[in-house]
N, C-alpha and C. Protein backbone atom coordinates (compact mmCIF):
# COMPACT_ATOMS: atom_id res chain seq x y z
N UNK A 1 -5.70 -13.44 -17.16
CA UNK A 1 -5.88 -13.76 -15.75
C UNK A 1 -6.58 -12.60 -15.06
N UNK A 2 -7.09 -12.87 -13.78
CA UNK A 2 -7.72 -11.64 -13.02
C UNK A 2 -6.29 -12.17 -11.94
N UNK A 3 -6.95 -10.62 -11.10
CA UNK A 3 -5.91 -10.23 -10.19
C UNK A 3 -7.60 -9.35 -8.98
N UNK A 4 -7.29 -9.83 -7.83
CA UNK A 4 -7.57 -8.93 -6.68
C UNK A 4 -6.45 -7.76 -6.99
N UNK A 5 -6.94 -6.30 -6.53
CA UNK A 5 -6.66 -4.95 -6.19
C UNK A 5 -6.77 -4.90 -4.95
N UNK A 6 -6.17 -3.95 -4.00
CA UNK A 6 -6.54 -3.51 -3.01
C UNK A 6 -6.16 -1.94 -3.67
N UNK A 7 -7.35 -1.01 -3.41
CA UNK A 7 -7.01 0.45 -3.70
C UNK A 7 -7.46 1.02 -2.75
N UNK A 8 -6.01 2.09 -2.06
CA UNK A 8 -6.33 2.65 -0.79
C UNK A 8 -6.22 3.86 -1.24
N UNK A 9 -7.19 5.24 -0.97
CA UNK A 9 -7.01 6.49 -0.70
C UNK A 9 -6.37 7.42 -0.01
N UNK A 10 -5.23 8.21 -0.40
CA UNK A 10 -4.02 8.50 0.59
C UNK A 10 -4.25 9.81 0.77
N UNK A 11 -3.94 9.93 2.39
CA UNK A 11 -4.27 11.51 3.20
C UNK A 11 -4.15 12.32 2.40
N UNK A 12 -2.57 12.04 2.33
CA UNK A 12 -2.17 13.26 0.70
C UNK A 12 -2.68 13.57 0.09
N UNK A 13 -3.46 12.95 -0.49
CA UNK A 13 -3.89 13.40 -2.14
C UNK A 13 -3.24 11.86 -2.62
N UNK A 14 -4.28 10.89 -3.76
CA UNK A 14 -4.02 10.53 -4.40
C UNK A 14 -4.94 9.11 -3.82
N UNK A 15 -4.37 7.65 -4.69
CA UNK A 15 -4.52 6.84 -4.33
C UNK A 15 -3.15 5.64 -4.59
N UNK A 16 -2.89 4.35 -4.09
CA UNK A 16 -2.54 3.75 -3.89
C UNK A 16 -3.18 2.27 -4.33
N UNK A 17 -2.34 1.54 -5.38
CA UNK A 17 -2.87 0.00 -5.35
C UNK A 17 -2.13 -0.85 -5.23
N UNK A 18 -2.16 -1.74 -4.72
CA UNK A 18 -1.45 -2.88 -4.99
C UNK A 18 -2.43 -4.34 -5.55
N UNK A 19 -1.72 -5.38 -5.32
CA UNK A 19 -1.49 -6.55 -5.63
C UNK A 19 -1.38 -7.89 -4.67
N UNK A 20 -2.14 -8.27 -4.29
CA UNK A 20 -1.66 -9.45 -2.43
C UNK A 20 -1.50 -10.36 -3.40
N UNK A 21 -1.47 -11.21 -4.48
CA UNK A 21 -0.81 -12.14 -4.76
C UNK A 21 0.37 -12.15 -5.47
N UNK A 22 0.57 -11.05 -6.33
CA UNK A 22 2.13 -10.48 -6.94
C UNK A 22 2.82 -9.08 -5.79
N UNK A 23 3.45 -9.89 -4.89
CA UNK A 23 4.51 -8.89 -3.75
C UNK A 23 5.40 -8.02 -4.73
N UNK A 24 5.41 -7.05 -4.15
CA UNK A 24 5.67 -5.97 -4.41
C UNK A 24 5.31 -5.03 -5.93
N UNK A 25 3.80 -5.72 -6.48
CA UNK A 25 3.50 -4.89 -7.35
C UNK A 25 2.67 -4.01 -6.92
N UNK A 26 3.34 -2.95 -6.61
CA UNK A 26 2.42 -1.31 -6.52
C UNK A 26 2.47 -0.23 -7.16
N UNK A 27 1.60 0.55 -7.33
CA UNK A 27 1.33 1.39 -8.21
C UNK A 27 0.82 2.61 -7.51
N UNK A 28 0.39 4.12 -8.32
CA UNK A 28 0.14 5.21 -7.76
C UNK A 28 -0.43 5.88 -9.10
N UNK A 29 -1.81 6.82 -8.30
CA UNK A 29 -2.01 7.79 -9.09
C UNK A 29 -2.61 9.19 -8.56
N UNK A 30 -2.77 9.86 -9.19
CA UNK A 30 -4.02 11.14 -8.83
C UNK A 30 -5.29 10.25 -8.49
N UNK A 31 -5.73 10.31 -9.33
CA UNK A 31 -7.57 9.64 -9.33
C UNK A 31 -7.56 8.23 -9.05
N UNK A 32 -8.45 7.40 -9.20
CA UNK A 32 -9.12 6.41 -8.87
C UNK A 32 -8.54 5.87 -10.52
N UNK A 33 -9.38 6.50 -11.60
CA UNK A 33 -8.88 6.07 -13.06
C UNK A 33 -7.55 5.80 -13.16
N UNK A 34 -6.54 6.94 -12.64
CA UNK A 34 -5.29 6.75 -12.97
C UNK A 34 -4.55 5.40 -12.57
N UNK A 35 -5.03 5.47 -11.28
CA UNK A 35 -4.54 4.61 -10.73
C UNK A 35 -4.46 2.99 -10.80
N UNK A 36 -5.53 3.07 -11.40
CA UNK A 36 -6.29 1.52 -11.93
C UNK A 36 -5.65 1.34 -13.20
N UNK A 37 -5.45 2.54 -14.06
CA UNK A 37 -4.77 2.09 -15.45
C UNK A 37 -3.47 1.70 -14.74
N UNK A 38 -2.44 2.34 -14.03
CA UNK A 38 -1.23 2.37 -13.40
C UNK A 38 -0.67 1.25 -13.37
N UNK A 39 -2.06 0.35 -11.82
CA UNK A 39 -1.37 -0.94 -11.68
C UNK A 39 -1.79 -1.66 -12.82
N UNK A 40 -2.54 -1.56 -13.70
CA UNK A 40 -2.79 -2.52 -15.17
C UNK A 40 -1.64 -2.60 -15.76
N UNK A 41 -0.72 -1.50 -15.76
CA UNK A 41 0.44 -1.54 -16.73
C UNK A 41 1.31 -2.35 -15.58
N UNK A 42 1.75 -2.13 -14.48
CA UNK A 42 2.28 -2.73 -13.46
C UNK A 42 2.16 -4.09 -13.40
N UNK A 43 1.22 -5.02 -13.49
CA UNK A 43 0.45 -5.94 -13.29
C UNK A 43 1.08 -6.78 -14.33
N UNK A 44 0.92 -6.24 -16.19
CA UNK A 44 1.54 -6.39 -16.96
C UNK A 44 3.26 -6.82 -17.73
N UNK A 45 3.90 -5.49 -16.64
CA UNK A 45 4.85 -5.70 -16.73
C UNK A 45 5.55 -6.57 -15.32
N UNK A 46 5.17 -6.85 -14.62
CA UNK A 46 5.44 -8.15 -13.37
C UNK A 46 5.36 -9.08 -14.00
N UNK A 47 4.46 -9.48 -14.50
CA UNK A 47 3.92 -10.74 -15.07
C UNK A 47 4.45 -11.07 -16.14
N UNK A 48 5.53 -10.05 -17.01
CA UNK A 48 6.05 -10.66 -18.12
C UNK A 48 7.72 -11.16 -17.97
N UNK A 49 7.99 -10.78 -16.35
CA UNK A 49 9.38 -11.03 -15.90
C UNK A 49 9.19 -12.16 -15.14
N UNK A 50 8.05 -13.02 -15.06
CA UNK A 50 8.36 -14.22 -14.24
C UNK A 50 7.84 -15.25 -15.24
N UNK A 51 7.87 -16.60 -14.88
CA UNK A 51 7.42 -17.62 -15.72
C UNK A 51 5.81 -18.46 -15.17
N UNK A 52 5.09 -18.94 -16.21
CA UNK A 52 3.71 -19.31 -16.05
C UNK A 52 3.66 -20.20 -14.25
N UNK A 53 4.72 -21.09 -14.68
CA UNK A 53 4.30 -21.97 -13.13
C UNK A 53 4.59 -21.39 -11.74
N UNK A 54 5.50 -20.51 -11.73
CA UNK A 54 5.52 -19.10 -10.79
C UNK A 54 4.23 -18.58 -10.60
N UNK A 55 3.69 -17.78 -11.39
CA UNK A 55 2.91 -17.16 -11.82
C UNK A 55 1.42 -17.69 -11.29
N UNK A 56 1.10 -19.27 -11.25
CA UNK A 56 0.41 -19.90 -11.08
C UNK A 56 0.34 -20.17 -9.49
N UNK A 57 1.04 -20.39 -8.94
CA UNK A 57 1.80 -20.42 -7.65
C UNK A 57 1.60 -19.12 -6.81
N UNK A 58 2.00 -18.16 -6.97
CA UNK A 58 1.71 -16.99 -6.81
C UNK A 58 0.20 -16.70 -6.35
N UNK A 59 -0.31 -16.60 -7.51
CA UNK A 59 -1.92 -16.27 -7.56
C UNK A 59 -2.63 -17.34 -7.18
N UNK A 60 -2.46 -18.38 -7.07
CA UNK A 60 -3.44 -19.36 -6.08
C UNK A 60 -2.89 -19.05 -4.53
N UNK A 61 -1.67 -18.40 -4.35
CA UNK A 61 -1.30 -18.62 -2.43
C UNK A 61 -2.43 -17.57 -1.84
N UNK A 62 -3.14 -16.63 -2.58
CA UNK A 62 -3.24 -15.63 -1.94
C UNK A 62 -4.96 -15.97 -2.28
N UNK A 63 -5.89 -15.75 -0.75
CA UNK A 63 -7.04 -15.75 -1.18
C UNK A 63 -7.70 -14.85 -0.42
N UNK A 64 -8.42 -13.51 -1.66
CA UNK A 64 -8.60 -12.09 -0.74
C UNK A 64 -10.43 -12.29 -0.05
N UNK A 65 -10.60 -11.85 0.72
CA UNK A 65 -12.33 -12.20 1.13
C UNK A 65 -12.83 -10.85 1.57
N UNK A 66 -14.11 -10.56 1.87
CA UNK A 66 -14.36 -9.61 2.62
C UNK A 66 -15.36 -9.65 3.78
N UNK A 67 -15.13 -9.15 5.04
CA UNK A 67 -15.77 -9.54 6.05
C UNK A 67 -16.38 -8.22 6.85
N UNK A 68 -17.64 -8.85 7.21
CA UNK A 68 -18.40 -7.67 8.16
C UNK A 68 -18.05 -8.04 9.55
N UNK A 69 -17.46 -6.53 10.14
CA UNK A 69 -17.03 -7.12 11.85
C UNK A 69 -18.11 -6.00 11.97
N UNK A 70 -18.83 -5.94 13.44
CA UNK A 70 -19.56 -5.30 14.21
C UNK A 70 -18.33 -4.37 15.19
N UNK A 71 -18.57 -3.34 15.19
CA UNK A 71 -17.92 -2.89 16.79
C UNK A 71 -18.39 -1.50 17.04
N UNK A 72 -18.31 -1.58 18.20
CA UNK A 72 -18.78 -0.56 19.04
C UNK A 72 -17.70 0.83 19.33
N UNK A 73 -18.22 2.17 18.83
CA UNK A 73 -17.48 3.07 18.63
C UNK A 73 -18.24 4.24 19.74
């Protein structure tokens, strides 16, 4: 299966990913690399604690897009 990421860059130091169609799968790393392997293993192990028609359910509720807004700064 694919999965949308959202990977955010944190003030701290590091980054942050999650998951908008599997709640509460998040992950953390140093780098960009780490982090992407992270939630892969994350992603992995979510997905082997629920069942296919869950699973199916899940990942169709969520539909990620991306949009250009204009604004004035």
């Amino acid at each position: 299966m694919k999965f949308d990421i959202i990977l955010e860059k944190q003030e701290a130091g590091g980054y942050t990913a999650y998951v908008p169609s599997l709640p509460g799968c998040i992950s953390e790393g140093e780098t960009e690399k780490d982090t992407l392997e992270n939630i892969k293993e994350a992603i992995e192990i979510y997905t082997e604690e629920i069942n296919k028609t869950k699973l199916k359910t899940l990942v169709s509720s969520v539909c990620v897009k991306q949009m250009q807004v204009s604004i004035n700064v």
